[in-house]
Structures are given as structure tokens and as C-alpha cells.
Protein backbone atom coordinates (compact mmCIF):
# COMPACT_ATOMS: atom_id res chain seq x y z
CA UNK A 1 -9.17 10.45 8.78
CA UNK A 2 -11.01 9.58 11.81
CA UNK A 3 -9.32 8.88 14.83
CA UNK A 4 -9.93 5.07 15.31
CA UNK A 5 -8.32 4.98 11.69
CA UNK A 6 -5.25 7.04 12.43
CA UNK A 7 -4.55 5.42 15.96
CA UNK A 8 -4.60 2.08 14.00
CA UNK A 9 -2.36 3.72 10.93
CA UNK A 10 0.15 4.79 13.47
CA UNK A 11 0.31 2.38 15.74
CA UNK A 12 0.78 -0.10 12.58
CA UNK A 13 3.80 1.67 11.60
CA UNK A 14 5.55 2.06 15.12
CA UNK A 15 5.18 -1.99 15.39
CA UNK A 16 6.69 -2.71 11.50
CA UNK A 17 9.76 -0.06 12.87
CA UNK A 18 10.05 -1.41 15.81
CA UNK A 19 10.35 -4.81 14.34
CA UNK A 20 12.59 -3.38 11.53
CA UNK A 21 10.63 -4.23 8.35
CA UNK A 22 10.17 -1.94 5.65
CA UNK A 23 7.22 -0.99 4.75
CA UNK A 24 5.04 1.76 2.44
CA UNK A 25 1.02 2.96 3.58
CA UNK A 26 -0.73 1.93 0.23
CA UNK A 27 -4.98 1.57 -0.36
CA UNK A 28 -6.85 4.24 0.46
CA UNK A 29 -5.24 6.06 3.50
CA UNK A 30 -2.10 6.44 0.92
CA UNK A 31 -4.14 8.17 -1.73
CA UNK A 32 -5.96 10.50 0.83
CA UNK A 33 -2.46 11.35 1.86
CA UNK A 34 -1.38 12.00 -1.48
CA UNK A 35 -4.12 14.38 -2.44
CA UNK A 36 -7.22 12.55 -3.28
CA UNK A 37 -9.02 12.44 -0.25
CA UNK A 38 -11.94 9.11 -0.08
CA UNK A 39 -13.01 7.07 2.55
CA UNK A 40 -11.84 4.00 3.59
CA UNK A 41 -11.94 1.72 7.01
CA UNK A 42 -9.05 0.17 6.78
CA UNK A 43 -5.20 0.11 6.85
CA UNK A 44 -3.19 -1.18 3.76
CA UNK A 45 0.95 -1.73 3.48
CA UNK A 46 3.01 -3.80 1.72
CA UNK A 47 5.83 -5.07 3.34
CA UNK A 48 9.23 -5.86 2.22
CA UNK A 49 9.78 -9.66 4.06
CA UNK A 50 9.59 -13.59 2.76
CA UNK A 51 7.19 -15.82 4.26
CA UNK A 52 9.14 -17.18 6.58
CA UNK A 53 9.89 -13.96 8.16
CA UNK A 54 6.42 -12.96 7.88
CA UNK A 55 5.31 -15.80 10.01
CA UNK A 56 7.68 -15.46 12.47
CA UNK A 57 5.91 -11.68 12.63
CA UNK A 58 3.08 -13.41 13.37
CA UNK A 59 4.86 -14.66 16.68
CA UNK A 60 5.81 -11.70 17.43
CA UNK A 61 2.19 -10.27 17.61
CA UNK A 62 1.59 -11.10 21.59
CA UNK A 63 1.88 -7.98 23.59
CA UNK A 64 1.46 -5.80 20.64
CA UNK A 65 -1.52 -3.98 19.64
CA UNK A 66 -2.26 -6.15 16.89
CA UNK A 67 -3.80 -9.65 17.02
CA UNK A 68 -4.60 -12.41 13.93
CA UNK A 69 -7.51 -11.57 12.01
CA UNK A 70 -8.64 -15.35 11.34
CA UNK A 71 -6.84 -18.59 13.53
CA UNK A 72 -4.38 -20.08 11.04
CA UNK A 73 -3.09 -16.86 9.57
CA UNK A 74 0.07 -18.62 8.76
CA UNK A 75 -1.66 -20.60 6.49
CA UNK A 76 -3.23 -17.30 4.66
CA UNK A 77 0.56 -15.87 4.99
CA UNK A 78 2.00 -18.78 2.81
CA UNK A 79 -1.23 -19.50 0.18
CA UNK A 80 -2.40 -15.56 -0.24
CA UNK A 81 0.89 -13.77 0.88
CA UNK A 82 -0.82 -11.06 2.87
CA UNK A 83 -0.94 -10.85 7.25
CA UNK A 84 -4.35 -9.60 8.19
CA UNK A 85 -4.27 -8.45 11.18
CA UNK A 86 -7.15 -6.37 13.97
CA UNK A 87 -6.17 -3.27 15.52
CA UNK A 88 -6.67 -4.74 19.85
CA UNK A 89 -8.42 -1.40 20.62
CA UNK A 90 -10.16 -0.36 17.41
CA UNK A 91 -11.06 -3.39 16.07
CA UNK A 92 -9.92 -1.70 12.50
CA UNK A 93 -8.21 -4.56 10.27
CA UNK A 94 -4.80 -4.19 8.75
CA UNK A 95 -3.46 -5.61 5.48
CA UNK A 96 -0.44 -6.54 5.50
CA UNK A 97 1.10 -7.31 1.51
CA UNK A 98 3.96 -9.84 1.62
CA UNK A 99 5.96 -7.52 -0.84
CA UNK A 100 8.11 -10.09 -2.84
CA UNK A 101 8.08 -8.91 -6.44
CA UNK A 102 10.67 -6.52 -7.61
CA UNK A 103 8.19 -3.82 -8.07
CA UNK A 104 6.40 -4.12 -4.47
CA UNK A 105 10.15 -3.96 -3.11
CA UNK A 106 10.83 -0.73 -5.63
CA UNK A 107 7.73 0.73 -4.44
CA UNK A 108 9.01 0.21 -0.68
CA UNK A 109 12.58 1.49 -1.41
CA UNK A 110 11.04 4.80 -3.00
CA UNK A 111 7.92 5.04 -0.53
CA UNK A 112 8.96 8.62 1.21
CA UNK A 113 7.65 10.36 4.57
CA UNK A 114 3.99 12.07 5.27
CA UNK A 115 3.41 13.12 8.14
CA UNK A 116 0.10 12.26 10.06
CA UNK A 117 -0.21 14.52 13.11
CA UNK A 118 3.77 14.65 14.18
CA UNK A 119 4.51 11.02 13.00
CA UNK A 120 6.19 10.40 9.89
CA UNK A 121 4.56 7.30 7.96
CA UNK A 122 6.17 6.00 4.71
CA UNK A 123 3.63 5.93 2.00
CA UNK A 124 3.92 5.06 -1.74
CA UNK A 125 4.82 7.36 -4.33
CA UNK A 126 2.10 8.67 -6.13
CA UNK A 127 3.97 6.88 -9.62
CA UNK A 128 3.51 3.79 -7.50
CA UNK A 129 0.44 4.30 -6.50
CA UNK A 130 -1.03 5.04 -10.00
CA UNK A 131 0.96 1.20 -10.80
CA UNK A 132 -0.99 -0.39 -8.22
CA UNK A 133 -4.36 0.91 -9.00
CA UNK A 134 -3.72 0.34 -12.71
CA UNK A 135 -2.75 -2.90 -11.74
CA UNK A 136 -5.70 -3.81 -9.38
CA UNK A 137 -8.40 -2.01 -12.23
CA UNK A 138 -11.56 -2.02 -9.99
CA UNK A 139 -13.81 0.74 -10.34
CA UNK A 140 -13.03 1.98 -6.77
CA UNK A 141 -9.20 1.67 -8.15
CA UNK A 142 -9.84 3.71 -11.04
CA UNK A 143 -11.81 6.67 -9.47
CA UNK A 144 -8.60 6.63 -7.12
CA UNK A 145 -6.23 6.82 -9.82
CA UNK A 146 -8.30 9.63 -12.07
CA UNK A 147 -8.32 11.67 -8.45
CA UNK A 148 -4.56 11.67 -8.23
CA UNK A 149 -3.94 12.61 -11.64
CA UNK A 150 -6.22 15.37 -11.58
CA UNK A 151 -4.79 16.29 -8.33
CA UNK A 152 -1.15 16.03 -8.85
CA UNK A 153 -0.94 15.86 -12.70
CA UNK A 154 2.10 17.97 -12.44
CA UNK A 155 4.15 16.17 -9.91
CA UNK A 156 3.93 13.02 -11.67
CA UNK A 157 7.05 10.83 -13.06
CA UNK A 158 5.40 9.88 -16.06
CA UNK A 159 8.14 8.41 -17.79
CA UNK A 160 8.90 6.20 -14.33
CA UNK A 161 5.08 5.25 -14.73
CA UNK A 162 5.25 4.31 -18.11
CA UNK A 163 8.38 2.21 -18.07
CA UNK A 164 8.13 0.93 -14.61
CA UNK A 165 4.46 -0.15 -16.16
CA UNK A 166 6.13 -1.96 -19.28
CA UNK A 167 8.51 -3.93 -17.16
CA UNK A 168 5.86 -4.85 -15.03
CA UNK A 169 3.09 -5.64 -17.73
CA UNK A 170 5.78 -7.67 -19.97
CA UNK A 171 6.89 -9.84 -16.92
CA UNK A 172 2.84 -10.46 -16.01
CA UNK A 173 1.29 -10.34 -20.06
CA UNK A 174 -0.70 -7.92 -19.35
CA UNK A 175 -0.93 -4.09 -20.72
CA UNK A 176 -0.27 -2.00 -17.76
CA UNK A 177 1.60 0.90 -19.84
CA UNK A 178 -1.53 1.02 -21.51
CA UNK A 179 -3.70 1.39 -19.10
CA UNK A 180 -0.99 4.15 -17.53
CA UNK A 181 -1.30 5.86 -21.29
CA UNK A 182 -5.13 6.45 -20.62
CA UNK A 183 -4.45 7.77 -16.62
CA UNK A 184 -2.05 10.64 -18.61
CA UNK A 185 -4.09 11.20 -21.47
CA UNK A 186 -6.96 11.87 -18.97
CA UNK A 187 -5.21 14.28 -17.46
CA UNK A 188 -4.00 16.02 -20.65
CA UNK A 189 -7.30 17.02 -21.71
């Protein structure tokens, strides 16, 4: 991680602590951290807060080292339920999920520390992370998820995958414990 990158990733967690919201490093940055090291240029969390509370964030911005991505950002708050933000100094952007399904709040709860340099950042479990990128299904999300299972085939949860998945896919009609069947049977080969 280059150091415009990890100034931005740390600096984004000591503001989210400092304002006391939860939070777990997803995106890329989480699955270099995790074992599957890829490039990326920006910073992606999801954040355990309503809109309402996310807005008021956004008031809470001045003085910080973060500033609106786009005038309005309420608006994109309430319609697309993510806070973009701009690193002051680096000009590196920052994603900020409004986490307010069950699973984004799961995936926050069981997020656990890496450390980056001395600082401890919470990032996603790699179960979670596997969810997400089965979820999302874009090539870039799929070479992501093969990389962690081959990586960390072995420290994987399946079962937490698999039924976390079904949950998920039922509530959405969708077959994510299918697509989380193919990520293991990849790796058992």
C-alpha cells in the first residue's frame, strides 16, 4: 500500500472512532490485508449508522481531514446510501457504505483488528468478504474472491459462508449460496 493510500486508510478510521461509529475496511485494501494482495486507489468501509446520523456526519466533516466528494452529498447519502468523501491532503476518495441491512451490521459486529503500521484498523472477515464479492459478482470481484480462497482456503468458515449466504440470497431472490458453493469447490480442487 502506498503511502498516500495508507495515510488516507488511517486517518479514515481515527475520524469514524473518534466520532464513535462502527465501522469494517472492505474493497480492495480489506482483501490485500487479508492475503490477496491487488491494487486499488481507494478506501472502502461500511458503516454501521441510519441516514440521519450519516448526514449529521456530514456536518461534522469541517476541521477534519475529510471534505464532500460532490456538493449535495446529503442528497447521495439518502438516494444511494453511501458518504463519498476526499482525503484534504491526498486527494484519495473514501466510500463510505451506509450499513443498514442485517448482514452489513453482522459483517461490522464480526469485522476484527489488522494492523497497518502500529494502528489497528477493523476490517471484514474474510467469510464476509467472500459474501460481499459474491454478492457484488464483477469480474474484478471474482478474481478477489478466487485470491482469498486460494490464499486462506483453510481459515475459512465455510459453513458461516454458506448459511450466512442462504439467509442473505432468500431475503434478496437471488442464489448467493450458490455462487459461495463454486468459491469452495474452486478451492477443493
Amino acid at each position: 500500500m502506498n503511502e498516500p493510500l495508507k495515510k488516507t486508510l488511517l486517518d479514515a478510521a481515527a475520524f469514524l472512532e473518534q466520532e464513535g461509529v462502527p465501522y469494517a475496511l472492505i474493497g480492495g485494501i480489506a482483501v490485500s490485508l487479508r492475503g490477496q494482495p491487488r491494487v486499488t486507489a481507494d478506501v472502502d468501509m461500511v458503516i454501521a449508522l441510519d441516514v440521519d446520523r450519516a448526514r449529521e456526519l456530514v456536518g461534522r466533516l469541517t476541521g477534519s481531514n475529510f471534505e464532500p466528494l460532490f456538493r449535495g452529498v446529503e442528497e447521495i447519502v439518502e438516494k444511494a446510501l453511501i458518504l463519498p468523501l476526499r482525503h484534504r491532503s491526498t486527494h484519495i476518495k473514501v466510500d463510505l457504505a451506509i450499513g443498514l441491512s442485517g448482514f452489513e451490521r453482522q459483517a461490522i459486529r464480526r469485522a476484527n483488528q489488522v494492523h497497518v503500521e502500529e494502528t489497528p484498523i477493523l476490517v471484514a472477515s474474510i467469510e464476509d468478504l467472500l459474501i460481499m464479492k459474491a454478492l457484488a459478482g464483477r469480474p474484478r470481484d471474482d478474481q478477489d474472491a478466487e485470491g482469498l480462497v486460494n490464499s486462506q482456503h483453510e481459515y475459512i468458515d465455510w459453513e458461516y459462508c454458506q448459511s450466512t449466504a442462504f439467509e442473505l440470497g432468500e431475503s434478496m431472490g437471488i442464489d448467493l449460496a450458490g455462487r459461495i458453493r463454486e468459491m469452495r469447490h474452486g478451492a477443493d480442487e
